[in-house]
C-alpha atoms as a PDB file:
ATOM      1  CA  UNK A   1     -30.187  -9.129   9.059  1.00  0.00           C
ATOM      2  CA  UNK A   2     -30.110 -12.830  10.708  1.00  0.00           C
ATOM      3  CA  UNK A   3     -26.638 -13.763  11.200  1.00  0.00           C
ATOM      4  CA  UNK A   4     -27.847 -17.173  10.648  1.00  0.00           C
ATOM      5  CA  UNK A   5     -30.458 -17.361   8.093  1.00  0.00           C
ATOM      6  CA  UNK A   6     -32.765 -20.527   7.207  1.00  0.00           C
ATOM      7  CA  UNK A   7     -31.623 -22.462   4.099  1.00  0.00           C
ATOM      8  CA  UNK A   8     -33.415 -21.458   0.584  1.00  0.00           C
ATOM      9  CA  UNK A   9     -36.344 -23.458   0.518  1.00  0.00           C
ATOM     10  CA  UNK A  10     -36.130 -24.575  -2.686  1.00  0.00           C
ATOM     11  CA  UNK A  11     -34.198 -23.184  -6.024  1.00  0.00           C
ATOM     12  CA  UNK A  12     -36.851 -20.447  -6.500  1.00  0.00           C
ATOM     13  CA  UNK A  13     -35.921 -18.681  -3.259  1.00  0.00           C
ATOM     14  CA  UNK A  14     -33.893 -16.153  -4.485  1.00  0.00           C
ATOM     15  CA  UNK A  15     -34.332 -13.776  -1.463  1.00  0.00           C
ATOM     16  CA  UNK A  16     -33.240 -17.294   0.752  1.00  0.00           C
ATOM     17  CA  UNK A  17     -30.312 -17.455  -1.425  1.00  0.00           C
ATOM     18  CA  UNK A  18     -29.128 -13.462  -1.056  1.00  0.00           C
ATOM     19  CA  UNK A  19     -29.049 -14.072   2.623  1.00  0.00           C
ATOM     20  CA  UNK A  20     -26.906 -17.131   2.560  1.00  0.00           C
ATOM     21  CA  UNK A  21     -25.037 -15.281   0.576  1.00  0.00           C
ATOM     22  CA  UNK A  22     -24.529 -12.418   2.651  1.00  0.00           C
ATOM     23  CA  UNK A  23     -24.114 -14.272   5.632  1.00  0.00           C
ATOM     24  CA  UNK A  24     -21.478 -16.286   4.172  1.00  0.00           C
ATOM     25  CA  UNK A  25     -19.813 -13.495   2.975  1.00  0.00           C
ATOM     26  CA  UNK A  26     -19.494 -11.484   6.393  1.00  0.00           C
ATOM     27  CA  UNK A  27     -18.751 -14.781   8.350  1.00  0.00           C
ATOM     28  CA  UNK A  28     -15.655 -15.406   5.479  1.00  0.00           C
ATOM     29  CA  UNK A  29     -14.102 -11.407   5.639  1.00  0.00           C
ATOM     30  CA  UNK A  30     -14.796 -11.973   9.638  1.00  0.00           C
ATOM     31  CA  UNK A  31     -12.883 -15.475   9.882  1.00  0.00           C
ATOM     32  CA  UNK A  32      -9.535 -13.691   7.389  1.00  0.00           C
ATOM     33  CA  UNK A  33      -9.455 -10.697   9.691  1.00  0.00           C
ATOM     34  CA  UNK A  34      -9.360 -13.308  13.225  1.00  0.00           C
ATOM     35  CA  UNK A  35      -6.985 -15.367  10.913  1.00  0.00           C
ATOM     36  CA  UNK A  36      -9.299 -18.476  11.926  1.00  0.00           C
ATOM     37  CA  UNK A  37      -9.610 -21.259   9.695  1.00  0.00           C
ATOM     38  CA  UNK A  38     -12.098 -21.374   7.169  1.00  0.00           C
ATOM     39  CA  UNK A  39     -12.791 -25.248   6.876  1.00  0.00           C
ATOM     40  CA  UNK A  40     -15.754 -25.372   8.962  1.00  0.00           C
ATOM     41  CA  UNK A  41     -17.554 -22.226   7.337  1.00  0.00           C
ATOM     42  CA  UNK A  42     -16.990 -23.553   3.893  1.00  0.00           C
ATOM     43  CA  UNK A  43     -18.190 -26.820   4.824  1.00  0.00           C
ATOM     44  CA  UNK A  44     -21.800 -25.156   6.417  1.00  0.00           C
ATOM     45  CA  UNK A  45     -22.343 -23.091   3.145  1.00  0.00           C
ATOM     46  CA  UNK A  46     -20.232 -24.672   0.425  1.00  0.00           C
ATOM     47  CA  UNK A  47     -23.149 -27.219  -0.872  1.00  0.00           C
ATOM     48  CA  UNK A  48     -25.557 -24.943  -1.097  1.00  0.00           C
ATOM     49  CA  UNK A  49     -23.241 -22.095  -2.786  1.00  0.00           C
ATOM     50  CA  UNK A  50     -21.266 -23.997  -4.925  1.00  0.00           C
ATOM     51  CA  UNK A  51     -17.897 -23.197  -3.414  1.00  0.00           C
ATOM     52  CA  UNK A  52     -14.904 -24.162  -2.462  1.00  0.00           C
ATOM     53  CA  UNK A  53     -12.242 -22.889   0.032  1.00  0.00           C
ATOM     54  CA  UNK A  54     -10.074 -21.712  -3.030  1.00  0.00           C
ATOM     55  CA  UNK A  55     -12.743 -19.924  -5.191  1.00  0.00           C
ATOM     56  CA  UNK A  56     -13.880 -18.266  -1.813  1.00  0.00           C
ATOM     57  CA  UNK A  57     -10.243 -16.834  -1.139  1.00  0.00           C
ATOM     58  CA  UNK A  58      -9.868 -15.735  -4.750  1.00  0.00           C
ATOM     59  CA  UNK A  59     -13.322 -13.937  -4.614  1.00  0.00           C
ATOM     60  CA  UNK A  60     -12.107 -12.054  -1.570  1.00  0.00           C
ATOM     61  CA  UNK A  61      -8.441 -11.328  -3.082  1.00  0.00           C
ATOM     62  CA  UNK A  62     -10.431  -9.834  -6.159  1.00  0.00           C
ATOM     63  CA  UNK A  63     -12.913  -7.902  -4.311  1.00  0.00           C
ATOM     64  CA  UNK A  64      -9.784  -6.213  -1.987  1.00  0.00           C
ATOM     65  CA  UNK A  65      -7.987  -5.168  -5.027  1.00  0.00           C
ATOM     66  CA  UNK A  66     -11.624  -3.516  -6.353  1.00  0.00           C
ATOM     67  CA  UNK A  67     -11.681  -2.340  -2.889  1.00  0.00           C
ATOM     68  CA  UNK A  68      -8.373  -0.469  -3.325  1.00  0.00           C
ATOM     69  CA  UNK A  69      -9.038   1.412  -6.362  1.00  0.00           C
ATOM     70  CA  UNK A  70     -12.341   2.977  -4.929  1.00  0.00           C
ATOM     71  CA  UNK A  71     -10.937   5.474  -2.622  1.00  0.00           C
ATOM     72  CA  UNK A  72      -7.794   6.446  -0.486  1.00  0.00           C
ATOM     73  CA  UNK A  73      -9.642   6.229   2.815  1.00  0.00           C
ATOM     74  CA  UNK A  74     -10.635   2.595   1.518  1.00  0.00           C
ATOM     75  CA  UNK A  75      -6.970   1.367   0.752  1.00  0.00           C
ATOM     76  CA  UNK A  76      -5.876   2.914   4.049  1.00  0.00           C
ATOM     77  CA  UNK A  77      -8.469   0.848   6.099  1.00  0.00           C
ATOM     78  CA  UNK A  78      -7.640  -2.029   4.380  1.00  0.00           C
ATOM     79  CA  UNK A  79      -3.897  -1.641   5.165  1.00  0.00           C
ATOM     80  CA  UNK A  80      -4.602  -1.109   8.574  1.00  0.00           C
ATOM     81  CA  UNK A  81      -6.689  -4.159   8.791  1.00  0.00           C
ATOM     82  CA  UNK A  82      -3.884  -6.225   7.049  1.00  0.00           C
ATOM     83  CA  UNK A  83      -5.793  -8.290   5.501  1.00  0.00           C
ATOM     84  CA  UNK A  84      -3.701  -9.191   2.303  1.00  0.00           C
ATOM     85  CA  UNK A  85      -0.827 -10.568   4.753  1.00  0.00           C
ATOM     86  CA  UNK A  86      -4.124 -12.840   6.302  1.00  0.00           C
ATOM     87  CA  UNK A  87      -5.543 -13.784   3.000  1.00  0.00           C
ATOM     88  CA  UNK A  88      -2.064 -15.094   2.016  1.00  0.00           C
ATOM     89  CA  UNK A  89      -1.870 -16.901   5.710  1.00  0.00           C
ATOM     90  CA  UNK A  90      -5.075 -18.629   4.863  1.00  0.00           C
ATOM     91  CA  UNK A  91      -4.203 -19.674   1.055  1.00  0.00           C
ATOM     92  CA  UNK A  92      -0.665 -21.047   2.846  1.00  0.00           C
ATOM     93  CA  UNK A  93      -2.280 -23.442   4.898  1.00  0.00           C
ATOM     94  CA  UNK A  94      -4.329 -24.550   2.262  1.00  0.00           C
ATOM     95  CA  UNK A  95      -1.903 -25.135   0.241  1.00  0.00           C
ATOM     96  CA  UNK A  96       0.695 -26.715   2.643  1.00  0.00           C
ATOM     97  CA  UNK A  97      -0.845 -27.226   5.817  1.00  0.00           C
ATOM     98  CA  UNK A  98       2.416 -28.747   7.686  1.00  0.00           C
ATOM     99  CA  UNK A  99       4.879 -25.306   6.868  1.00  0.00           C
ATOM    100  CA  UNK A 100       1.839 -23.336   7.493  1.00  0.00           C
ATOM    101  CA  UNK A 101       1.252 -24.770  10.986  1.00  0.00           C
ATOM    102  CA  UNK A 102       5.172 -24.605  11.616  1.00  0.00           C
ATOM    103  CA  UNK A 103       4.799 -20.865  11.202  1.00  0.00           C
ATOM    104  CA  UNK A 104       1.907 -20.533  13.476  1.00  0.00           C
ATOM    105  CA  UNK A 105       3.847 -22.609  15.945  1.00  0.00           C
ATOM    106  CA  UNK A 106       6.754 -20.284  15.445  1.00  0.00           C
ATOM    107  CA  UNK A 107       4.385 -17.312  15.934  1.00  0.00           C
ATOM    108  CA  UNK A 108       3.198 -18.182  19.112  1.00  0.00           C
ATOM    109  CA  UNK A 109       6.610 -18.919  20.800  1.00  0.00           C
ATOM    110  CA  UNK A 110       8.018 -15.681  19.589  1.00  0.00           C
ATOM    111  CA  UNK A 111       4.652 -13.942  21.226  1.00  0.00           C
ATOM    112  CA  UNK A 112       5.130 -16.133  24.460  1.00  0.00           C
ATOM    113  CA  UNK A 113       8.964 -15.369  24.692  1.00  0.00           C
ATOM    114  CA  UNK A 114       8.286 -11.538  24.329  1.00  0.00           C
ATOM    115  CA  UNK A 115       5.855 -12.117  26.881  1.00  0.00           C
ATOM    116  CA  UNK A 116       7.753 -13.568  29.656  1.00  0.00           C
ATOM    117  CA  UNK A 117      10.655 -11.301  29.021  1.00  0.00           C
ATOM    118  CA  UNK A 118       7.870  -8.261  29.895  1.00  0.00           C
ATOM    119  CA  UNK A 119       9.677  -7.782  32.635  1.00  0.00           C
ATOM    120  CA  UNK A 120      13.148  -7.224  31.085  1.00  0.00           C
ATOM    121  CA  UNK A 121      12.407  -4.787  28.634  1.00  0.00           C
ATOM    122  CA  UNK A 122      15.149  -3.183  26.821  1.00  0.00           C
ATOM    123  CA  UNK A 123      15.165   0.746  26.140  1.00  0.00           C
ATOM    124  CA  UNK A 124      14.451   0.105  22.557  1.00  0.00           C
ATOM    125  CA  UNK A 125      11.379  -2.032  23.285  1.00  0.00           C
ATOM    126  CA  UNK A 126      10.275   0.660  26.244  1.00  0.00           C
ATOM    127  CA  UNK A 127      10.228   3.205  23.395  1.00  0.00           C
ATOM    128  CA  UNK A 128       7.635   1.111  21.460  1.00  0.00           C
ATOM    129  CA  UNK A 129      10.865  -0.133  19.357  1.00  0.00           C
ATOM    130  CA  UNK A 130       9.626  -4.278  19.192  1.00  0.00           C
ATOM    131  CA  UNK A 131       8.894  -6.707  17.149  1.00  0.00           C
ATOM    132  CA  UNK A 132       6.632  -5.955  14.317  1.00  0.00           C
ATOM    133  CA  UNK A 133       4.850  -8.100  12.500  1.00  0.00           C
ATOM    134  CA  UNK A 134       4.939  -7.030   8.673  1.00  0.00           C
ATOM    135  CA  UNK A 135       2.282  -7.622   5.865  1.00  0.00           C
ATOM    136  CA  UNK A 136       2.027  -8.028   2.488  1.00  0.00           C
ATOM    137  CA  UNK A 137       3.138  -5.171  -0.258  1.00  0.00           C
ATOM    138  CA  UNK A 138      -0.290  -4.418  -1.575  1.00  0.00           C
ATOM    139  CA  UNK A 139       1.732  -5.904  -4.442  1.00  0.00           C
ATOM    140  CA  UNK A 140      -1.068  -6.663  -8.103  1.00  0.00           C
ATOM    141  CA  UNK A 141      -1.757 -10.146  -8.743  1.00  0.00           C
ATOM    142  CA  UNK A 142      -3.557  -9.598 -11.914  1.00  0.00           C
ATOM    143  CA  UNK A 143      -1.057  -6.706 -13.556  1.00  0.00           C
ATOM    144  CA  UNK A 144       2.394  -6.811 -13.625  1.00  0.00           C
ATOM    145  CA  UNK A 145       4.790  -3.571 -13.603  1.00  0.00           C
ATOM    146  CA  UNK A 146       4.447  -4.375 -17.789  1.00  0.00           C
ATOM    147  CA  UNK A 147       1.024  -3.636 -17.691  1.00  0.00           C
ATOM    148  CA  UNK A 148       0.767  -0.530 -15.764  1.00  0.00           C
ATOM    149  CA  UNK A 149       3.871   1.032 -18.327  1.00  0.00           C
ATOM    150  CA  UNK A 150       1.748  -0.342 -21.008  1.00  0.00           C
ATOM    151  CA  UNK A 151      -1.169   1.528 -19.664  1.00  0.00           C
ATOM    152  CA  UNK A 152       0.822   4.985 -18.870  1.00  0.00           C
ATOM    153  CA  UNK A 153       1.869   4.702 -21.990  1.00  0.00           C
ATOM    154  CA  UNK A 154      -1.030   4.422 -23.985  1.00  0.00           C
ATOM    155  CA  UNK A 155      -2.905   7.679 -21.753  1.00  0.00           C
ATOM    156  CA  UNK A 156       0.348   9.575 -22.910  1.00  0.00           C
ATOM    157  CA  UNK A 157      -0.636   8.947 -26.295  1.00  0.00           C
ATOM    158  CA  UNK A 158      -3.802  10.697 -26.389  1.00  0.00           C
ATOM    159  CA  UNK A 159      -5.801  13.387 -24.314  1.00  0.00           C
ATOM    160  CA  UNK A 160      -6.093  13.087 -20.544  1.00  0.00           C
ATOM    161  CA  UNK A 161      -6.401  15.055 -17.575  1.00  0.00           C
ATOM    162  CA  UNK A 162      -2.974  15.706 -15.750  1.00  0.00           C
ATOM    163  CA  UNK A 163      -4.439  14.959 -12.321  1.00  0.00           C
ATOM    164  CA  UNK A 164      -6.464  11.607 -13.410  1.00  0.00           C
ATOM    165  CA  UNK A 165      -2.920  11.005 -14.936  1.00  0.00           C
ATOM    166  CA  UNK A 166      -1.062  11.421 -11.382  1.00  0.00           C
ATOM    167  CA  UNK A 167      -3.775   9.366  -9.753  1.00  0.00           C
ATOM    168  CA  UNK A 168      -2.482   6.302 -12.394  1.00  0.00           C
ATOM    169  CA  UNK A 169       0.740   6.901 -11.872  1.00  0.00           C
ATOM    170  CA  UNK A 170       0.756   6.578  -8.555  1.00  0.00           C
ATOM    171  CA  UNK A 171      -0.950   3.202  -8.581  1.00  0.00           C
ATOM    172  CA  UNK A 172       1.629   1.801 -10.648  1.00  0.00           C
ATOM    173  CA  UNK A 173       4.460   2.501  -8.494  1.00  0.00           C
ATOM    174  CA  UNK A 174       1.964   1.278  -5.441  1.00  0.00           C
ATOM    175  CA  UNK A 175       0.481  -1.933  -7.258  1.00  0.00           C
ATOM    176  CA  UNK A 176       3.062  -2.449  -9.724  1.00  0.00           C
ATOM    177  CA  UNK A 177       6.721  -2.069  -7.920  1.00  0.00           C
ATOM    178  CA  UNK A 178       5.236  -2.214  -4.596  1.00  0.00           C
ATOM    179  CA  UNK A 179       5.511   0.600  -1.684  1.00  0.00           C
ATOM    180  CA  UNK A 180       3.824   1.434   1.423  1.00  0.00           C
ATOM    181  CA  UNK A 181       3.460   4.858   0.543  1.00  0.00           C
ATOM    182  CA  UNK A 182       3.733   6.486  -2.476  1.00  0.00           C
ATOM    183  CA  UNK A 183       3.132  10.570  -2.294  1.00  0.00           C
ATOM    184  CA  UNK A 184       3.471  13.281  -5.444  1.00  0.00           C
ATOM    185  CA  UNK A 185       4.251  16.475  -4.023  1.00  0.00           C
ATOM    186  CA  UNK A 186       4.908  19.802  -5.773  1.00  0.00           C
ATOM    187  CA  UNK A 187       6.821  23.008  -5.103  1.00  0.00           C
ATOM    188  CA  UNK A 188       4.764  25.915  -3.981  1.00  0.00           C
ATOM    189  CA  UNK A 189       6.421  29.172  -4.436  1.00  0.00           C
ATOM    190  CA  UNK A 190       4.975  31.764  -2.120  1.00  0.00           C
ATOM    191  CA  UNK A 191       5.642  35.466  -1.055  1.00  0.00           C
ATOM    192  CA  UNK A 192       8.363  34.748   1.900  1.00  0.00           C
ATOM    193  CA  UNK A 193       9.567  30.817   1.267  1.00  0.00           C
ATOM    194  CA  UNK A 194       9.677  28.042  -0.874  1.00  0.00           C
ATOM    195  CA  UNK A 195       7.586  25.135   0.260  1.00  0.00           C
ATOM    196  CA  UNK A 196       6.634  21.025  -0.978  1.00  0.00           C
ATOM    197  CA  UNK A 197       3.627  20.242  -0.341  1.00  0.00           C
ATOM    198  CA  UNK A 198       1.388  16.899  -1.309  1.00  0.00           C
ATOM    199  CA  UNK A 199      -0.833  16.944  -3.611  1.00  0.00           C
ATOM    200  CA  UNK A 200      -1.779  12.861  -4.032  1.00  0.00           C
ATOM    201  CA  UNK A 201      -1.021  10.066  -2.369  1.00  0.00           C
ATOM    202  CA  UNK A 202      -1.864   6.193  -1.822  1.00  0.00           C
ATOM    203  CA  UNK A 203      -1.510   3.634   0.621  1.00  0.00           C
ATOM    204  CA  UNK A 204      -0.619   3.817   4.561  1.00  0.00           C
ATOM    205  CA  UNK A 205      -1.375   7.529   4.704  1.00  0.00           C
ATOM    206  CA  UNK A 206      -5.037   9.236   4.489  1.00  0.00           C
ATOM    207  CA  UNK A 207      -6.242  12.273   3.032  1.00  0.00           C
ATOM    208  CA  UNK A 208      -5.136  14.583   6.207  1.00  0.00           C
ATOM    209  CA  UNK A 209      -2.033  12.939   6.033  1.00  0.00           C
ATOM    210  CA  UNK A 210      -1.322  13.911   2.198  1.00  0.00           C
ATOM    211  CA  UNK A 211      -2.574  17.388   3.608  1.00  0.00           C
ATOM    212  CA  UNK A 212      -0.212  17.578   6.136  1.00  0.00           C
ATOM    213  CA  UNK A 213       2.884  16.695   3.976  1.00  0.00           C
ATOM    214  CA  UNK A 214       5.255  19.994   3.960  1.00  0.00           C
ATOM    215  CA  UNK A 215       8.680  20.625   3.890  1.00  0.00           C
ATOM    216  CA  UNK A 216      10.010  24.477   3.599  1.00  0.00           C
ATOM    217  CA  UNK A 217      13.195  23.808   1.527  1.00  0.00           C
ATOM    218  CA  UNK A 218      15.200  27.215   2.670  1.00  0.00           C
ATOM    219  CA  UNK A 219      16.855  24.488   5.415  1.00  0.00           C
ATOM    220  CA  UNK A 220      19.061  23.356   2.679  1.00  0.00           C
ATOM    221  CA  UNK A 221      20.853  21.017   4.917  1.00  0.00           C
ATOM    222  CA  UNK A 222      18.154  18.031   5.002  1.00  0.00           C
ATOM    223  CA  UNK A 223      18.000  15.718   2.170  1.00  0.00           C
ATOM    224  CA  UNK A 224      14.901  16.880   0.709  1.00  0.00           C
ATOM    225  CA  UNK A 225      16.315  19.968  -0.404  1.00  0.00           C
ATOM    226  CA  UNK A 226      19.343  18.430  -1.571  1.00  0.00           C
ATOM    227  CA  UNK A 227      17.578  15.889  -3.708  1.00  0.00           C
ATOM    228  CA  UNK A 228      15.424  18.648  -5.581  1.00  0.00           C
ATOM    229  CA  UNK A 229      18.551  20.984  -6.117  1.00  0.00           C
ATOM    230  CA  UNK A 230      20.383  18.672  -7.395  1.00  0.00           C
ATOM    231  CA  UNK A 231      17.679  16.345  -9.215  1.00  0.00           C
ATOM    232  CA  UNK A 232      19.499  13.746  -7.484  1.00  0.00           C
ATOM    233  CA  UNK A 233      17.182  10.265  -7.093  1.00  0.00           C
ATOM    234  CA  UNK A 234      17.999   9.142  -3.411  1.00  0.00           C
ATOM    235  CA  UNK A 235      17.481   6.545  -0.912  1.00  0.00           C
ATOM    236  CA  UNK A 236      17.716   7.118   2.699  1.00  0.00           C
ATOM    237  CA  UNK A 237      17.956   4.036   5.124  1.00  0.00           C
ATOM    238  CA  UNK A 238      14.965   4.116   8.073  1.00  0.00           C
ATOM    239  CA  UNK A 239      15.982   6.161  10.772  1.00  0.00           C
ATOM    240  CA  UNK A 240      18.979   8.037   9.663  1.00  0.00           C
ATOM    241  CA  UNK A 241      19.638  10.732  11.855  1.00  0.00           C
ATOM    242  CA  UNK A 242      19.082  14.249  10.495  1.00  0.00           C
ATOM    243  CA  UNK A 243      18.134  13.772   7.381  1.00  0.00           C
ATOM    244  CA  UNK A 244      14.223  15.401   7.875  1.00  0.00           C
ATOM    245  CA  UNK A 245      13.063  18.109   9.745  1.00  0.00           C
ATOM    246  CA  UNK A 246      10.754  17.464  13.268  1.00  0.00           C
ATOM    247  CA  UNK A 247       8.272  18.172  11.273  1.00  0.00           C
ATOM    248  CA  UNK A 248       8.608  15.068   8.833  1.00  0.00           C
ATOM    249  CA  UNK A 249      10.726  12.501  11.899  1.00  0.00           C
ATOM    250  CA  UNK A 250       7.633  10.492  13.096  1.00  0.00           C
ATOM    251  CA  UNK A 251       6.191  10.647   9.144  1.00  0.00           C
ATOM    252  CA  UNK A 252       9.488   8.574   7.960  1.00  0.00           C
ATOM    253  CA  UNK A 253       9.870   6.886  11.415  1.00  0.00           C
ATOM    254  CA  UNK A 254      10.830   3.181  10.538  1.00  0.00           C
ATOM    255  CA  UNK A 255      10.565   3.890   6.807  1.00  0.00           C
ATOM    256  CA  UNK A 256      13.214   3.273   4.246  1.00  0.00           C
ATOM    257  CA  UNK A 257      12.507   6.198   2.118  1.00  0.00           C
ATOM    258  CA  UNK A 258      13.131   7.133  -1.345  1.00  0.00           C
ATOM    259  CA  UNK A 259      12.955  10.505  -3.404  1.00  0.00           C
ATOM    260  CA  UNK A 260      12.652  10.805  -7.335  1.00  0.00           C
ATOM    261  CA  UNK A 261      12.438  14.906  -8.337  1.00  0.00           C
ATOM    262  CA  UNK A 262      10.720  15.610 -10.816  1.00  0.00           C
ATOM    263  CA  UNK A 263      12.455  18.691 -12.985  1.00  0.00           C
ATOM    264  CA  UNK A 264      12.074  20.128 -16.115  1.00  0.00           C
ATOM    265  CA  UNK A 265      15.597  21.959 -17.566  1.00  0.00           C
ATOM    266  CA  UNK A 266      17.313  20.908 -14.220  1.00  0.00           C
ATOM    267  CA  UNK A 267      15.147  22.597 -12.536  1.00  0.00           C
ATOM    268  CA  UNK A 268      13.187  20.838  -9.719  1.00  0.00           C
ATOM    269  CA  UNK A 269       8.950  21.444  -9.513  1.00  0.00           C
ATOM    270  CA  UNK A 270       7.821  18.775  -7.472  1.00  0.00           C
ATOM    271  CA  UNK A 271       8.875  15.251  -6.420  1.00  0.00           C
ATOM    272  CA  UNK A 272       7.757  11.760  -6.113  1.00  0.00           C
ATOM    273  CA  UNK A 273       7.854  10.579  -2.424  1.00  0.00           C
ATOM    274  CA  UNK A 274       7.855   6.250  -1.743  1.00  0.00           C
ATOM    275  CA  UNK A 275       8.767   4.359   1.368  1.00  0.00           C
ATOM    276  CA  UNK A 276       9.012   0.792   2.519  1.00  0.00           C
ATOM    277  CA  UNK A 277       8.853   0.062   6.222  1.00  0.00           C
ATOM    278  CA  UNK A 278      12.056  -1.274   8.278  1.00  0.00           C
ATOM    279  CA  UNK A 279      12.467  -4.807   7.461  1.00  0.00           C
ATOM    280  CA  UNK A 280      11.076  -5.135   3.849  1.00  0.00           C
ATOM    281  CA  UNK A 281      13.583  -5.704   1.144  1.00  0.00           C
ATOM    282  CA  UNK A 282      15.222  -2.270  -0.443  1.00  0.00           C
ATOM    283  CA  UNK A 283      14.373  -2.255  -3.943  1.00  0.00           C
ATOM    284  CA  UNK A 284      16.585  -3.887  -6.555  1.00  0.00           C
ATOM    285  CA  UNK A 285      18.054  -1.793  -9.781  1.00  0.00           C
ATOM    286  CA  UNK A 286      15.320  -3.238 -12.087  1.00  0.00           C
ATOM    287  CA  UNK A 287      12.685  -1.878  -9.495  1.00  0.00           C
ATOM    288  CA  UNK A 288      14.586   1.327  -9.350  1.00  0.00           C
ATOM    289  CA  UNK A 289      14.753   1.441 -13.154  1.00  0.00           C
ATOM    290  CA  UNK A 290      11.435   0.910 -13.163  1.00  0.00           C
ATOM    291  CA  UNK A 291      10.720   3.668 -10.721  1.00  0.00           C
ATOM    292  CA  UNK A 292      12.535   6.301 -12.871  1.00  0.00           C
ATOM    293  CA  UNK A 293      10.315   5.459 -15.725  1.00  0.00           C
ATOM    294  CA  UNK A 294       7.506   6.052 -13.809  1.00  0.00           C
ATOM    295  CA  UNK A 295       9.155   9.388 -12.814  1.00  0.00           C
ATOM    296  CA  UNK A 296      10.017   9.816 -16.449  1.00  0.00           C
ATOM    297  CA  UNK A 297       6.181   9.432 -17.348  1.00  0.00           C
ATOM    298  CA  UNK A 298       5.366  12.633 -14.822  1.00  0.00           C
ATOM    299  CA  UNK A 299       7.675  14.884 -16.552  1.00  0.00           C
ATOM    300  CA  UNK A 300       6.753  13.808 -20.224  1.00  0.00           C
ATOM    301  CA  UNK A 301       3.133  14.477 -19.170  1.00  0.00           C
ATOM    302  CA  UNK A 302       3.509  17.633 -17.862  1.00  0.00           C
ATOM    303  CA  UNK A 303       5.890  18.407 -20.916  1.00  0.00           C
ATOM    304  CA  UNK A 304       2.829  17.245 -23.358  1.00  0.00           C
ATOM    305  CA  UNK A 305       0.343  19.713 -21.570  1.00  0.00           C
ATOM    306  CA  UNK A 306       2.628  22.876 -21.551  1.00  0.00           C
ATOM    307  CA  UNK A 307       3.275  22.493 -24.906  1.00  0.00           C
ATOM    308  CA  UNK A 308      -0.357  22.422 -25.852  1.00  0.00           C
ATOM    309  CA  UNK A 309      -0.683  25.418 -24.172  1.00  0.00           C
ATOM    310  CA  UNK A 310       1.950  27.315 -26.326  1.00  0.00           C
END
């Protein structure tokens, strides 16, 4: 397709029209993800679309968040691309153009001050250890925790499908209280050991990577094994030293992590896994309340199914 297609020729053109459109559109998701400003585009197509830069910016925040609930290989691409932390960069300057361009300014001094210090690395930033530029908690805009309860709620109240049921679940803690990763894993009892293993996850971790989540829990001593044992809910600060086995070190690697069990009669059958990376804020008790809930929702589900079964 022509990057640069003619106008419509007139108000009938509707195929003229689809290809402004399109262009538009790829220019606008090209310009967030260069974090260049959007003035000039809006101005060449804004006329003859009937736009603005504000209803352009809400059209892309609504079309990420549609984005998101697709697929997991989706939201993980998006993540990667940052492009919430970008959109909110963009609606900044619109909003206050002189704090926005103080940040930028900020920004760029940090970048050139790291840069002429190259030479003076510390260990820390030899081992890859540096700044790091955080974005946004794929936070909702449209629903807040309230709404995703509301929503468990009402699924608990009629017939569902226990895996659909973990899928919504997991969104709410992800959307709703906010997380970078949020991963339900289950106990797998097998002929020699005792292993968790993931079952669904969202966020900054793919399908192989929800695959590749196991932790053999005979090594009592880590804190895996000591949250499910004790159906303790924990929090463990980024980077605490032997708390997870090699296998699991460069998986929670800069991550403030948290563990809620899930156990019926005391006893522990699978757990929900959430992290934050190093320098976002821990949660607060109403987001942990909130987070237990959720939890609570898992084992009142699975508590709903067995006894239909009986």
């Amino acid at each position: 397709m022509d990057p640069d297609p003619a106008e419509p020729k007139n108000s009938y053109d509707t195929l003229g029209y689809l290809k402004s459109i399109a262009s538009f559109s790829n220019k606008l998701v090209g310009y967030i993800c260069e974090e260049k400003e959007i003035d000039a585009l809006v101005g060449q197509y804004g006329e003859l679309l009937s736009i603005n830069k504000e209803e352009a910016l809400e059209m892309v925040n609504k079309s990420v968040e549609a984005s998101e609930d697709i697929s997991d290989s989706i939201r993980y691409g998006l993540s990667r691309l940052k492009i919430r932390s970008r959109l909110r960069g963009i609606e900044e300057a619109i909003k206050d153009p002189e704090l926005a361009a103080k940040k930028k300014k900020k920004r760029v001094q940090e970048a050139e001050a790291r840069g002429d210090s190259a030479e003076g690395k510390s260990e820390a930033e030899e081992a890859g250890e540096g700044i790091q530029e955080l974005d946004e908690l794929p936070i909702s805009q449209d629903k807040s925790i309230n709404d995703f309860i509301h929503d468990i709620t009402e699924t608990l109240m009629g017939p569902f499908n226990l895996n659909d049921f973990y899928i919504n679940l997991l969104e709410g803690l992800y959307r709703g209280i906010g997380f970078d990763r949020v991963l339900l894993a289950v106990i797998s009892v097998q002929p020699t050991r005792r292993v968790l293993v993931g079952r669904f996850g969202l966020g900054d971790i793919d399908p192989a990577g929800i695959a590749k989540f196991e932790h053999d829990l005979a090594p009592s001593g880590y804190i895996i094994p000591k949250s499910l044992k004790a159906c303790k809910d924990m929090a463990i600060p980024a980077n605490t030293p032997d708390a997870f086995p090699e296998s699991l070190k460069f998986f929670v690697k800069d991550r403030t992590v948290y563990l809620f069990p899930i156990c019926l009669d005391d006893k522990p059958i699978g757990l929900i896994y959430l992290d934050r990376k190093k320098g976002r804020p821990r949660l607060d008790s109403s987001r942990i309340k909130a987070t237990r809930l959720f939890r609570d929702f898992a084992v009142m589900a699975i508590r709903k199914l067995r006894s239909r079964k009986q």
